[in-house]
C-alpha atoms as a PDB file:
ATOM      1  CA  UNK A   1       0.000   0.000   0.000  1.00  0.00           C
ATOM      2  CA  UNK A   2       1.109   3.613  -0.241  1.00  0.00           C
ATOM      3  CA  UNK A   3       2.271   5.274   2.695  1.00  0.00           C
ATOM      4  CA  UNK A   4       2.708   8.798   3.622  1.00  0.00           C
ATOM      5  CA  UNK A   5       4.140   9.328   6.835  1.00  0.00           C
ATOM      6  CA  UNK A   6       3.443  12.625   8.355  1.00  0.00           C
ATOM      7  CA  UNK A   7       4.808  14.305  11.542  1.00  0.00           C
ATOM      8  CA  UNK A   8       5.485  18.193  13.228  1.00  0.00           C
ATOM      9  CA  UNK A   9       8.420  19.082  15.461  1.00  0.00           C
ATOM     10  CA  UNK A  10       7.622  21.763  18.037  1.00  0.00           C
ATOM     11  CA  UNK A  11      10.686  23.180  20.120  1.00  0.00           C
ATOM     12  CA  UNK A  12       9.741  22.548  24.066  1.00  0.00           C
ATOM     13  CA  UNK A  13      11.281  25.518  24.630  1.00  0.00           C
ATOM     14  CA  UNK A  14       7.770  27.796  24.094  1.00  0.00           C
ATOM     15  CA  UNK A  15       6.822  30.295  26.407  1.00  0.00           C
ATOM     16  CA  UNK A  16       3.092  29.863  26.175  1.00  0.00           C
ATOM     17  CA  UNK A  17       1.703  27.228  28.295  1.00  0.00           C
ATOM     18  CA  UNK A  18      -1.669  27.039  26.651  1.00  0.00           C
ATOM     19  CA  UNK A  19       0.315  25.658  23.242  1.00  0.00           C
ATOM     20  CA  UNK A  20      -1.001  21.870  22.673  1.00  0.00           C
ATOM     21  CA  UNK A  21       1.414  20.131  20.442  1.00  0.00           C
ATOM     22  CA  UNK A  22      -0.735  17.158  19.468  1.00  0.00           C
ATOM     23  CA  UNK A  23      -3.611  20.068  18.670  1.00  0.00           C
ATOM     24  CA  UNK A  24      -1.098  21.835  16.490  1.00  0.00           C
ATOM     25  CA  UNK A  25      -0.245  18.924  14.688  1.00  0.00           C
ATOM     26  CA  UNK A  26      -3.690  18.319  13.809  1.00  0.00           C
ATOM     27  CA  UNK A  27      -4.558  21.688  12.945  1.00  0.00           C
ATOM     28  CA  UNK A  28      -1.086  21.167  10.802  1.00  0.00           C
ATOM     29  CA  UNK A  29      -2.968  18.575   8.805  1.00  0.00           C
ATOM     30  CA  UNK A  30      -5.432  20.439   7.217  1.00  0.00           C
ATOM     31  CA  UNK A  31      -3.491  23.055   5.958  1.00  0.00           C
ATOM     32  CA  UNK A  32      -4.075  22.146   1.799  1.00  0.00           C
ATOM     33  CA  UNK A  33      -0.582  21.400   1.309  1.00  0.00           C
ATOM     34  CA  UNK A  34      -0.821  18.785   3.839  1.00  0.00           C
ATOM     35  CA  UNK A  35      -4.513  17.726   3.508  1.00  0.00           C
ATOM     36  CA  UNK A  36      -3.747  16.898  -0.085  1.00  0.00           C
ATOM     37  CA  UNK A  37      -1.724  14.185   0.985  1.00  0.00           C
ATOM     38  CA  UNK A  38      -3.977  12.542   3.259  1.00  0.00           C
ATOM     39  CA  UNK A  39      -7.364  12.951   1.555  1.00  0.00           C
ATOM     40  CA  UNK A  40      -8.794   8.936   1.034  1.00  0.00           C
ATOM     41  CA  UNK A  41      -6.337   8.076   3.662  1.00  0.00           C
ATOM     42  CA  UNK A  42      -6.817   5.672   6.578  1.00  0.00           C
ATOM     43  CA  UNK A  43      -5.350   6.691   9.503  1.00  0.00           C
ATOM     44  CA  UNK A  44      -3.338   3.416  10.946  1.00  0.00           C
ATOM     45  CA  UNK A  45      -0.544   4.813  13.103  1.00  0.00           C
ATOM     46  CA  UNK A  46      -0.125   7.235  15.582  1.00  0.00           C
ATOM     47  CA  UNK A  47       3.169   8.402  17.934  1.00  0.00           C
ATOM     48  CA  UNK A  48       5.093  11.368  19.914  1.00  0.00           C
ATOM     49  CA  UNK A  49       8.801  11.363  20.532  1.00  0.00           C
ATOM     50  CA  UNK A  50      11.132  14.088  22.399  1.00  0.00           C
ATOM     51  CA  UNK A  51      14.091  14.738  19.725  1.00  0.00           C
ATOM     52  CA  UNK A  52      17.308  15.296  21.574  1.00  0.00           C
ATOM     53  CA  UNK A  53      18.312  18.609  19.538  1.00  0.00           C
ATOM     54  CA  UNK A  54      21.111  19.838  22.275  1.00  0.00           C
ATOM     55  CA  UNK A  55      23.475  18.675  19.244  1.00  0.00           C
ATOM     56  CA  UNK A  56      26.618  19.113  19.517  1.00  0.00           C
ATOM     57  CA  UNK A  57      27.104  22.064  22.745  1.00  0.00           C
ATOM     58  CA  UNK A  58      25.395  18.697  24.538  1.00  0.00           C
ATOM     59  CA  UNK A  59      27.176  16.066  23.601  1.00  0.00           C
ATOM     60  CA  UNK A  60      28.315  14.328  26.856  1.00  0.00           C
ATOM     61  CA  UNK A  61      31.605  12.356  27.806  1.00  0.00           C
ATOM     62  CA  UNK A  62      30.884   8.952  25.357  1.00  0.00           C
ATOM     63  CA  UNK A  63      32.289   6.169  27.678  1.00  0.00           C
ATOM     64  CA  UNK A  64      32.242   4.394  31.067  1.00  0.00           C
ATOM     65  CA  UNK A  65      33.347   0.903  32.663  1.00  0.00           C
ATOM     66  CA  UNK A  66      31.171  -1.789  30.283  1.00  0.00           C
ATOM     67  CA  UNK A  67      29.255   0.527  28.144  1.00  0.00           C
ATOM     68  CA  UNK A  68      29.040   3.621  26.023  1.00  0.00           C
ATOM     69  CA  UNK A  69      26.308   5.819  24.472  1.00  0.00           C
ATOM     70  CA  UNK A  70      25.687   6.111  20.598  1.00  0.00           C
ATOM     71  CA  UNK A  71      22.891   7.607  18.663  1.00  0.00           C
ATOM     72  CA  UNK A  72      20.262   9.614  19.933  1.00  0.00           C
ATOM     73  CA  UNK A  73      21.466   8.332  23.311  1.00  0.00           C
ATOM     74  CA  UNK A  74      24.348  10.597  23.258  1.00  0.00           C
ATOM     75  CA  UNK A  75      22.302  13.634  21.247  1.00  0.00           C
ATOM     76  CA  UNK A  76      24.085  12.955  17.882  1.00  0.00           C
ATOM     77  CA  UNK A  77      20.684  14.455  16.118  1.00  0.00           C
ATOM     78  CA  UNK A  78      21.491  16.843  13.002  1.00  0.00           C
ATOM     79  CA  UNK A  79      18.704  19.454  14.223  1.00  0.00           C
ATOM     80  CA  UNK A  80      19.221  21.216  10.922  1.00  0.00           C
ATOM     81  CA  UNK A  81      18.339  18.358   8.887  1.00  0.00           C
ATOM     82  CA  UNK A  82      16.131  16.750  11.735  1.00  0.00           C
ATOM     83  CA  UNK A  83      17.805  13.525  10.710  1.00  0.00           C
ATOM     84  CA  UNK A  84      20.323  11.216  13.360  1.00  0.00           C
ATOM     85  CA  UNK A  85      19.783   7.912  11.784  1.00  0.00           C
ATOM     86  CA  UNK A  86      22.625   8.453  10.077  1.00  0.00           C
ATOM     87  CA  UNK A  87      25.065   9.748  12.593  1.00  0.00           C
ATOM     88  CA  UNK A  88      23.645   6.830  14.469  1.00  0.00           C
ATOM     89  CA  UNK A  89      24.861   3.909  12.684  1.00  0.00           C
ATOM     90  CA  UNK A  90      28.020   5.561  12.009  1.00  0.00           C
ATOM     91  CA  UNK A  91      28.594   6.127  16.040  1.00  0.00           C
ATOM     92  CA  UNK A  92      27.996   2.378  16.302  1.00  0.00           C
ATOM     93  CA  UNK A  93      30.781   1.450  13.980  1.00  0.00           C
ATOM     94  CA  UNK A  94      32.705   3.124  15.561  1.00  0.00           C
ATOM     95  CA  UNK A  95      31.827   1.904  19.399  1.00  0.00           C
ATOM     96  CA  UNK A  96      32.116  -1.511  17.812  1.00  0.00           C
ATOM     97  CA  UNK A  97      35.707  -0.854  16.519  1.00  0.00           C
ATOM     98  CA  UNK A  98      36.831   0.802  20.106  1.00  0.00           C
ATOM     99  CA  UNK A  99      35.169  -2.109  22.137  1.00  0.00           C
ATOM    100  CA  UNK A 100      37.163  -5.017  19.303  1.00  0.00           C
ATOM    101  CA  UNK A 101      39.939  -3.197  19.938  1.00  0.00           C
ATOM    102  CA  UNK A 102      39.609  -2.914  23.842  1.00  0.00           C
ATOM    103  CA  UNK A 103      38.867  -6.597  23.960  1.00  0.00           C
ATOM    104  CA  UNK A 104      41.868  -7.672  22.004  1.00  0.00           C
ATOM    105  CA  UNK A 105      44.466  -5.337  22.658  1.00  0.00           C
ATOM    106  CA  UNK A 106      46.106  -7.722  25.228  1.00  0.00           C
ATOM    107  CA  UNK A 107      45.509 -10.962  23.703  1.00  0.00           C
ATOM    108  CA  UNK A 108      42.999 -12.482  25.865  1.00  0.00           C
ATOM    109  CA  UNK A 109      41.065 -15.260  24.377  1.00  0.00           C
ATOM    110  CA  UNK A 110      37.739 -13.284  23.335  1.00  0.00           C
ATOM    111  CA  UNK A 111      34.507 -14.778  25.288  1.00  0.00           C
ATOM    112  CA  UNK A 112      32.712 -15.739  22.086  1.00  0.00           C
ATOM    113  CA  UNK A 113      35.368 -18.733  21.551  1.00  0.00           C
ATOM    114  CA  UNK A 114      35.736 -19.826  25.234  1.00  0.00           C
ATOM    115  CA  UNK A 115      32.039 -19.533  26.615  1.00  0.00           C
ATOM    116  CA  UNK A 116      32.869 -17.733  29.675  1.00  0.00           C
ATOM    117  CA  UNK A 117      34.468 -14.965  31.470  1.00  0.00           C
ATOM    118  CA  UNK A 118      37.483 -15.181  33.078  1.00  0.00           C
ATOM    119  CA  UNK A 119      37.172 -14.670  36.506  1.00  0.00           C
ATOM    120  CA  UNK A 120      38.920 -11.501  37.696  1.00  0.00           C
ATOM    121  CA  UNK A 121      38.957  -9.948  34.489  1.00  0.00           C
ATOM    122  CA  UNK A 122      38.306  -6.019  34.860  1.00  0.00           C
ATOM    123  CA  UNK A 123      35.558  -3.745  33.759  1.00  0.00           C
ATOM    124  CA  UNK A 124      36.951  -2.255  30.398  1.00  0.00           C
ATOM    125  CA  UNK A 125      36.530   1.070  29.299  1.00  0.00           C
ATOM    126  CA  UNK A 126      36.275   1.008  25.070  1.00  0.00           C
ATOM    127  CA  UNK A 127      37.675   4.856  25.587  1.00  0.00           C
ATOM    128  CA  UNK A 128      39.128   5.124  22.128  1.00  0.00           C
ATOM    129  CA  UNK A 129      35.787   5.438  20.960  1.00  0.00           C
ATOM    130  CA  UNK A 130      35.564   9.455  22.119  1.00  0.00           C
ATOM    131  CA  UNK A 131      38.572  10.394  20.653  1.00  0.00           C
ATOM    132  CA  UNK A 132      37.604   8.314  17.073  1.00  0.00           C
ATOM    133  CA  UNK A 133      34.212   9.712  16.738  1.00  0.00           C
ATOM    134  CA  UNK A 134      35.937  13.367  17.444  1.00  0.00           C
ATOM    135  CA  UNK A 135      37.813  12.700  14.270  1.00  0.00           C
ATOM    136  CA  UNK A 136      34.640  11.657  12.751  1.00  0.00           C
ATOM    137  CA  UNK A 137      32.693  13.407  10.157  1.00  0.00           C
ATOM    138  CA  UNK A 138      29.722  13.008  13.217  1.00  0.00           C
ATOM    139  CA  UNK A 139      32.095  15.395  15.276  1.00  0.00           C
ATOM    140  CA  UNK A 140      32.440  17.754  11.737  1.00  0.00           C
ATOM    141  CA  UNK A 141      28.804  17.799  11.117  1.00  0.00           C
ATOM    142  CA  UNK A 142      27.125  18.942  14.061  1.00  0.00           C
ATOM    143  CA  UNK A 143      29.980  21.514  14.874  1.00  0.00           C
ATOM    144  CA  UNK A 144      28.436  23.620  11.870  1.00  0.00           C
ATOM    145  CA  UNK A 145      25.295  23.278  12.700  1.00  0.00           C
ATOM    146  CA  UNK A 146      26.219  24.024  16.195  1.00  0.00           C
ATOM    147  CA  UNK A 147      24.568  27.754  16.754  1.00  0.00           C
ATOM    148  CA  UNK A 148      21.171  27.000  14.569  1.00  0.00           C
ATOM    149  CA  UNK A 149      18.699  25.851  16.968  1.00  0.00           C
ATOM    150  CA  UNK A 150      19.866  28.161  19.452  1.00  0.00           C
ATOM    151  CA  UNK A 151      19.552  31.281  16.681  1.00  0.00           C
ATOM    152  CA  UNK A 152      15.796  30.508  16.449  1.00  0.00           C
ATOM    153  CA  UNK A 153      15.318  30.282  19.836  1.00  0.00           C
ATOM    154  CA  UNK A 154      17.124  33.878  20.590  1.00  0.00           C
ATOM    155  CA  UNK A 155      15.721  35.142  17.688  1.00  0.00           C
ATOM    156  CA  UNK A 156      12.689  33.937  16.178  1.00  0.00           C
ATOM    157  CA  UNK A 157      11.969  32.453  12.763  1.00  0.00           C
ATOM    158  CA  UNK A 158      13.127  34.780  10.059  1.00  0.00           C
ATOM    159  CA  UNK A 159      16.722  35.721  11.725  1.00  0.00           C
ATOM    160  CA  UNK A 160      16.553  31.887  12.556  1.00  0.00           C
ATOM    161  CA  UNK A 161      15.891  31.232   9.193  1.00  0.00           C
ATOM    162  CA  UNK A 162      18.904  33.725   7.927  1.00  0.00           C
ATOM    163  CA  UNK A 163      21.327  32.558  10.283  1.00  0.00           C
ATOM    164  CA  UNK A 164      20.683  28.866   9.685  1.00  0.00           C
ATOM    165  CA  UNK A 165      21.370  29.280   5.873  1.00  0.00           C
ATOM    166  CA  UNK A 166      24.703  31.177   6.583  1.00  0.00           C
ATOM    167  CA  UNK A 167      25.909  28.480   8.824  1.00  0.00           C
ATOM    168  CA  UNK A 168      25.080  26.242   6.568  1.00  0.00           C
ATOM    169  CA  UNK A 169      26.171  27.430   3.475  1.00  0.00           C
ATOM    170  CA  UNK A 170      29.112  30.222   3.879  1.00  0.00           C
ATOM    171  CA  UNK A 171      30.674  29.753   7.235  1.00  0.00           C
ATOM    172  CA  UNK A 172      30.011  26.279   7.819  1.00  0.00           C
ATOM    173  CA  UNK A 173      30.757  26.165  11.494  1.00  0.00           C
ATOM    174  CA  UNK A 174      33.503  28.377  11.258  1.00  0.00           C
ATOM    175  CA  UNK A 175      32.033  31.011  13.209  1.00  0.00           C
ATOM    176  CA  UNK A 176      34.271  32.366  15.640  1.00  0.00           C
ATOM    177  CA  UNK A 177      31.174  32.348  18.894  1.00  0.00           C
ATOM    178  CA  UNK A 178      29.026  29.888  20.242  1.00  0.00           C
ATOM    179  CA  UNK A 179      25.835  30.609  21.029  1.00  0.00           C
ATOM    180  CA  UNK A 180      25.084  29.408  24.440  1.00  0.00           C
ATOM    181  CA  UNK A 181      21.760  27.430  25.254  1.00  0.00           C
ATOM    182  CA  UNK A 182      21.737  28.701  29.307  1.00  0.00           C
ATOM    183  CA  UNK A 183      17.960  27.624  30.336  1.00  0.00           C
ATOM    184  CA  UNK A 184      16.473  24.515  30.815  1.00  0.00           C
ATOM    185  CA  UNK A 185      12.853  23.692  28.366  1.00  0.00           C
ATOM    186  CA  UNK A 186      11.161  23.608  32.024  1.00  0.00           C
ATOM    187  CA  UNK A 187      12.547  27.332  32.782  1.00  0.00           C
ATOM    188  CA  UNK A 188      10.731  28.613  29.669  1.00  0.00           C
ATOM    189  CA  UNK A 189       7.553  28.196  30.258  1.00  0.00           C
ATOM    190  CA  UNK A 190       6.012  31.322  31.031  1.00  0.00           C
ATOM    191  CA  UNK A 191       2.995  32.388  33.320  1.00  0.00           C
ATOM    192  CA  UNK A 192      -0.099  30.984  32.045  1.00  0.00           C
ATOM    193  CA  UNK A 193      -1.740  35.007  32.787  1.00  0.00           C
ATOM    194  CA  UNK A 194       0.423  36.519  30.094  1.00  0.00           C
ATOM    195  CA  UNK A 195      -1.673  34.352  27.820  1.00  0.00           C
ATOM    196  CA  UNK A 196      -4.924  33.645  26.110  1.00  0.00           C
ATOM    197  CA  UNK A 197      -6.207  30.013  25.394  1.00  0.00           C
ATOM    198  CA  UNK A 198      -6.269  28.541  22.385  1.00  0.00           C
ATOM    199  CA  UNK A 199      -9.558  27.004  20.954  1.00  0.00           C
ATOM    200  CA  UNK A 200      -8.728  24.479  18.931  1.00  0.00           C
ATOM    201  CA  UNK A 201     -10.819  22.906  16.016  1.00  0.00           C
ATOM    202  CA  UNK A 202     -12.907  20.147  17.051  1.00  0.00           C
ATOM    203  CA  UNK A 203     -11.741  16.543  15.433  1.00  0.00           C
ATOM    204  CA  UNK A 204     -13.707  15.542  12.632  1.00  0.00           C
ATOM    205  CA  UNK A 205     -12.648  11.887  12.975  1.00  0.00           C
ATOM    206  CA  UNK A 206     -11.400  12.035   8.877  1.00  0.00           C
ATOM    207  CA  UNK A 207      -8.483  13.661   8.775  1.00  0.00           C
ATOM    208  CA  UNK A 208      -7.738  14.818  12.619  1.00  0.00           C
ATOM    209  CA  UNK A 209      -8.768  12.832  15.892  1.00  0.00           C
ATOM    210  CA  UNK A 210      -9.188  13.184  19.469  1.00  0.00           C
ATOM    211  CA  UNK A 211      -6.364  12.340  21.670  1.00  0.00           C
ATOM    212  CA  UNK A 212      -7.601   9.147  23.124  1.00  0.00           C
ATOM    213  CA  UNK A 213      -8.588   7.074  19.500  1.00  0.00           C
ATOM    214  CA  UNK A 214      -4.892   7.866  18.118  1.00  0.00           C
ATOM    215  CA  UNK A 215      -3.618   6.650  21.414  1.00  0.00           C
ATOM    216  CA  UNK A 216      -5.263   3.561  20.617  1.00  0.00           C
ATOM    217  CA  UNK A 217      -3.291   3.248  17.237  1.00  0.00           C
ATOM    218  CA  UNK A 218      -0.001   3.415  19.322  1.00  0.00           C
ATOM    219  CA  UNK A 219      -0.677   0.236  20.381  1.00  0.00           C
ATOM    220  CA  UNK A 220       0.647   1.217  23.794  1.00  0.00           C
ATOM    221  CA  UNK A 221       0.356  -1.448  26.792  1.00  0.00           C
ATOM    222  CA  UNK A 222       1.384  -1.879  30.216  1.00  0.00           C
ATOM    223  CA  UNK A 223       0.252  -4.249  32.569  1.00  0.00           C
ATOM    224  CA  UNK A 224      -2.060  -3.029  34.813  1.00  0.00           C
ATOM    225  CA  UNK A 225      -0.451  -4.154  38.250  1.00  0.00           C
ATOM    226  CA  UNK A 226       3.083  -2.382  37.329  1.00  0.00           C
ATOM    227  CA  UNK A 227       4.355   0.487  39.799  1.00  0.00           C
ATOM    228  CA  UNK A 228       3.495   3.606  37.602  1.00  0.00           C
ATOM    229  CA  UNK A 229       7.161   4.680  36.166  1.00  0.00           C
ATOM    230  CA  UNK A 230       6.323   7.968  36.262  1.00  0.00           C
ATOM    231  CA  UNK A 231       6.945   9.528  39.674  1.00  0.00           C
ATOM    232  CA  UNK A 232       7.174  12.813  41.472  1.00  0.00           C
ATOM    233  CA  UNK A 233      10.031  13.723  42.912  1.00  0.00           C
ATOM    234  CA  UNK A 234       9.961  13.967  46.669  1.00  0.00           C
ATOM    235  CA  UNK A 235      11.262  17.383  46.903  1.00  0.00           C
ATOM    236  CA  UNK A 236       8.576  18.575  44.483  1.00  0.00           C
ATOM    237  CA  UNK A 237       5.455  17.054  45.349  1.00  0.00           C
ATOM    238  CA  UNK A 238       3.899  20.464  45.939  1.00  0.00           C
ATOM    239  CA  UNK A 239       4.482  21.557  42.616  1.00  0.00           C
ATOM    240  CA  UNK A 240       1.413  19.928  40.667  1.00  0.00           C
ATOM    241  CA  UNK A 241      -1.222  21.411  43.032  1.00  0.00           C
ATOM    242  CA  UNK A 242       0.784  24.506  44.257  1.00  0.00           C
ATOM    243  CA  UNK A 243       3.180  25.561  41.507  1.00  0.00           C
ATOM    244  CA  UNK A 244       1.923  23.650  38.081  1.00  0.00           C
ATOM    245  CA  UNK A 245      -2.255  24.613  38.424  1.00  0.00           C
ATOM    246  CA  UNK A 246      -1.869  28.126  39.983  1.00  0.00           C
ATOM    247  CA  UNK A 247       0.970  29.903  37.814  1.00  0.00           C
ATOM    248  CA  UNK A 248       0.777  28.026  34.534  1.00  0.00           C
ATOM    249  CA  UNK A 249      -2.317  26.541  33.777  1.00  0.00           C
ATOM    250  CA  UNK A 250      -1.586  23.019  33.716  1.00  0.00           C
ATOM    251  CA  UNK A 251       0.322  22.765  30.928  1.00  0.00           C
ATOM    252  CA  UNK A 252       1.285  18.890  31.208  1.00  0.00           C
ATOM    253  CA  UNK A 253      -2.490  18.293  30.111  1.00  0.00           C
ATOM    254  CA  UNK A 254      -1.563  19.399  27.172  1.00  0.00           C
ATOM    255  CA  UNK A 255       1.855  18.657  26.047  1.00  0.00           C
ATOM    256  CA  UNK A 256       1.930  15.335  26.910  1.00  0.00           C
ATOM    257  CA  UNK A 257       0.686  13.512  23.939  1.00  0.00           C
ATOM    258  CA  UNK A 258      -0.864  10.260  25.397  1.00  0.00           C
ATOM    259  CA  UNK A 259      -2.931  11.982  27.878  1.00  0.00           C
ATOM    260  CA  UNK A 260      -0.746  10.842  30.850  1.00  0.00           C
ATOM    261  CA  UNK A 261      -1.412  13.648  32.922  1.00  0.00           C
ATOM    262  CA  UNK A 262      -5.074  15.073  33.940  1.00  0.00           C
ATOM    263  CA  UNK A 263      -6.529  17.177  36.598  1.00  0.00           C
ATOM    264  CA  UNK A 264      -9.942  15.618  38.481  1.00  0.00           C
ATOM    265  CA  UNK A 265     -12.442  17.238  40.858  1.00  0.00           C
ATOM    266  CA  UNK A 266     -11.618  16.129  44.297  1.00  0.00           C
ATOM    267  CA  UNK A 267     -12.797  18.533  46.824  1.00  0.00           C
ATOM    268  CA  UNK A 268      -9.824  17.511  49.358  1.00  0.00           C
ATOM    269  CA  UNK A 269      -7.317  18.680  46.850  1.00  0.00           C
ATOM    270  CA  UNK A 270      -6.038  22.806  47.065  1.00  0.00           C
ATOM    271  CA  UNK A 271      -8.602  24.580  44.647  1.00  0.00           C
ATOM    272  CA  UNK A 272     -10.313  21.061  44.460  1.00  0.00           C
ATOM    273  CA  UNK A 273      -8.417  19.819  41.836  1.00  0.00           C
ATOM    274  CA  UNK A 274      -5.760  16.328  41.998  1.00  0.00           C
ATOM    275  CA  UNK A 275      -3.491  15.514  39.746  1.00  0.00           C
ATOM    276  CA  UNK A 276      -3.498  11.791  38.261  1.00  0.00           C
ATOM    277  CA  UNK A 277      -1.088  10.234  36.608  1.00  0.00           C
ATOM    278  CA  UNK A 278      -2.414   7.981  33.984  1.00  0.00           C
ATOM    279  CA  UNK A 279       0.969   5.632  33.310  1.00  0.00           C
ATOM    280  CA  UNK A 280      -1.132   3.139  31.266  1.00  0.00           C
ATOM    281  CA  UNK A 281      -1.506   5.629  28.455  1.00  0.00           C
ATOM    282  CA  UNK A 282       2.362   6.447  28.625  1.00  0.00           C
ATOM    283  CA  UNK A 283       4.154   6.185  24.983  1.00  0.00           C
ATOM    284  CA  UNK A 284       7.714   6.796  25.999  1.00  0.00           C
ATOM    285  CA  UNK A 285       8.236  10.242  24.785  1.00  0.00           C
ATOM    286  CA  UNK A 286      10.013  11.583  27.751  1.00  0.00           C
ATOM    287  CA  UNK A 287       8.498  15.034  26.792  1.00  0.00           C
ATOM    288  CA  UNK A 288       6.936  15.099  30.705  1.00  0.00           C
ATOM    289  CA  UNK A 289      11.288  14.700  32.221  1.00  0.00           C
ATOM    290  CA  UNK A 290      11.480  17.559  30.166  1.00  0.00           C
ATOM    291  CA  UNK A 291       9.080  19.919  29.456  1.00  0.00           C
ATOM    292  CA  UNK A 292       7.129  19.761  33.290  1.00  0.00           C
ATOM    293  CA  UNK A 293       7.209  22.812  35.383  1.00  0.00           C
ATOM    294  CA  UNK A 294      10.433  22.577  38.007  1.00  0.00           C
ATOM    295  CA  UNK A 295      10.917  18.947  36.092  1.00  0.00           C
ATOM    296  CA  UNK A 296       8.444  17.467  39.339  1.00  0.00           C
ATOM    297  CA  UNK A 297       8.327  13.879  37.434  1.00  0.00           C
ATOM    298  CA  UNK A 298      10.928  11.398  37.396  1.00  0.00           C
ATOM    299  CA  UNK A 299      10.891   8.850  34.536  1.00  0.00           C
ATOM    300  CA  UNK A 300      11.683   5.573  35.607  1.00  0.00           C
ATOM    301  CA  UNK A 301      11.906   2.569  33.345  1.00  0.00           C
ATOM    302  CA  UNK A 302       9.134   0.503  33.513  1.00  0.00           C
ATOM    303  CA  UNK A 303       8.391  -3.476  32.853  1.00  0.00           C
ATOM    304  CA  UNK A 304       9.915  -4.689  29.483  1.00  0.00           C
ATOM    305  CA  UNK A 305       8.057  -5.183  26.752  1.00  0.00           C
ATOM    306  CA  UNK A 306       5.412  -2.069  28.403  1.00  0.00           C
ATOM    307  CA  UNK A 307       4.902   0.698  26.062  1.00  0.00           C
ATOM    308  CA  UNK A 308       3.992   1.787  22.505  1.00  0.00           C
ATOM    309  CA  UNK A 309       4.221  -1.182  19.810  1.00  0.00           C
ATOM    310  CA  UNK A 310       4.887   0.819  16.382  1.00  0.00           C
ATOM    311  CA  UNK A 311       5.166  -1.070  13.407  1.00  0.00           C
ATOM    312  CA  UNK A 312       5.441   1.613  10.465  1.00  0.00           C
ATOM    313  CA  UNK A 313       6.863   4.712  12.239  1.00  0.00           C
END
């Protein structure tokens, strides 16, 4: 069958808390450049992911005792070309040849041909690997596009725009400044009474959908008896009720994209409203570690197997 595969990126670091990403992405959709596409269409897939777009100012150290980070694990994301696949798979070659050459550089018989591990044997550290993929084209790439994503958010759009192509065309990363990224997504978020909601178009169950039937075509699952993974921290557990409500509106009902997080009538609660934490609905996104107001939620991992079950995203 044909396929079209449709998705919008929205920066978590917005000021207004009354934006709803999932809304805005179906408002996207019938804009006629996009609608064209989708007219006839069956809907049969639906999905959120946070995009790790620090790049390369973010870029942590690579390696530790018995493991290392690659991929979008370690932020190698060309925001730019919102593409990492490709950095990913060449950071893994690269792990693999630091870890081979860890393994072997001393002779030892490797495990694979004797079955077992020597007892004794150290913890090795493939440390190689951070010096390799800093000769890498990886290392080359995302040094250019270093200043880009931070130029929109200092600037807006247009200079954004303007500064984007000169990076990426004239000076190539050769810019003599870095432009700093100094506050956390969290820290952005502005009071919710500098703003106006947003009405949003109702669904029309064709071409956009309420939350709850394209969580359904996630195919997320968690058993139902499994400690929720999502926890407040206990530092922060006024937050929610005290911090979250009063100052910004709630704004974790509406950038979470699985509808995780809702506030109920409970006339015990401050300003009779209590925060539940649906972690049933939960489709990995991380966008709540993130995005939530003083980061109050820890994300835990939860049972294997638990979560969203794509098959064509």
């Amino acid at each position: 069958p044909n396929l079209v595969l449709v998705g919008l990126v929205v920066g978590l670091d917005y000021a207004n808390p009354y934006v709803n990403p999932y809304q805005e992405f179906q408002r996207w959709k019938t804009h006629p450049s996009v609608s064209k596409h989708l007219e006839g269409g069956t809907c049969i897939s639906y999905g959120g992911r946070v995009l790790n777009e620090g790049g390369f100012e973010s870029i942590p150290k690579l390696t530790f005792p018995g493991g290392a980070l690659i991929g979008c694990g370690a932020g190698f994301l060309n925001a730019v070309k919102i593409k990492g696949s490709h950095t990913a798979i060449k950071s893994g070659m690269l792990a693999a040849e630091a870890v081979f050459e860890e393994l072997t550089k001393d002779g030892t018989e490797p495990v694979a041909e004797t079955g077992e591990i020597p007892d004794g044997e150290a913890i090795s550290e493939a440390s190689s690997y951070q010096h390799t993929l800093e000769d890498s084209w990886i290392h080359k790439e995302l040094h250019e596009v270093r200043n880009c994503h931070e130029a929109f958010a200092r600037w807006g759009v247009v200079p954004g725009l303007v500064y984007t192509g000169m990076a990426t065309f004239l000076t190539r990363g050769r810019e003599p400044w870095t432009l700093q990224h100094m506050k956390r997504d969290a820290d952005k978020t502005e009071a919710a009474s500098k703003f106006e909601p947003i009405s949003y178009p109702a669904p029309d169950g064709i071409l956009t959908f309420d939350l709850l039937t394209n969580l359904q075509r996630s195919g997320t699952y968690h058993e139902d008896d499994q400690p929720s993974h999502l926890r407040i921290k206990a530092e922060l557990t006024d937050i929610p009720e005290s911090v979250s409500m009063q100052v910004y509106g709630a704004p974790e009902q509406r950038f979470c994209p699985a509808g995780v997080y809702e506030y109920v009538d409970d006339e015990q609660a401050k300003d009779g409203k209590k925060l539940v934490i649906n972690a049933q609905n939960c489709i990995h996104c991380k966008c709540c570690s993130i995005k939530m107001p003083h980061e109050y939620i820890r994300w835990t991992v939860p049972e294997g197997g638990g979560g969203p079950q794509y098959q064509v995203m």
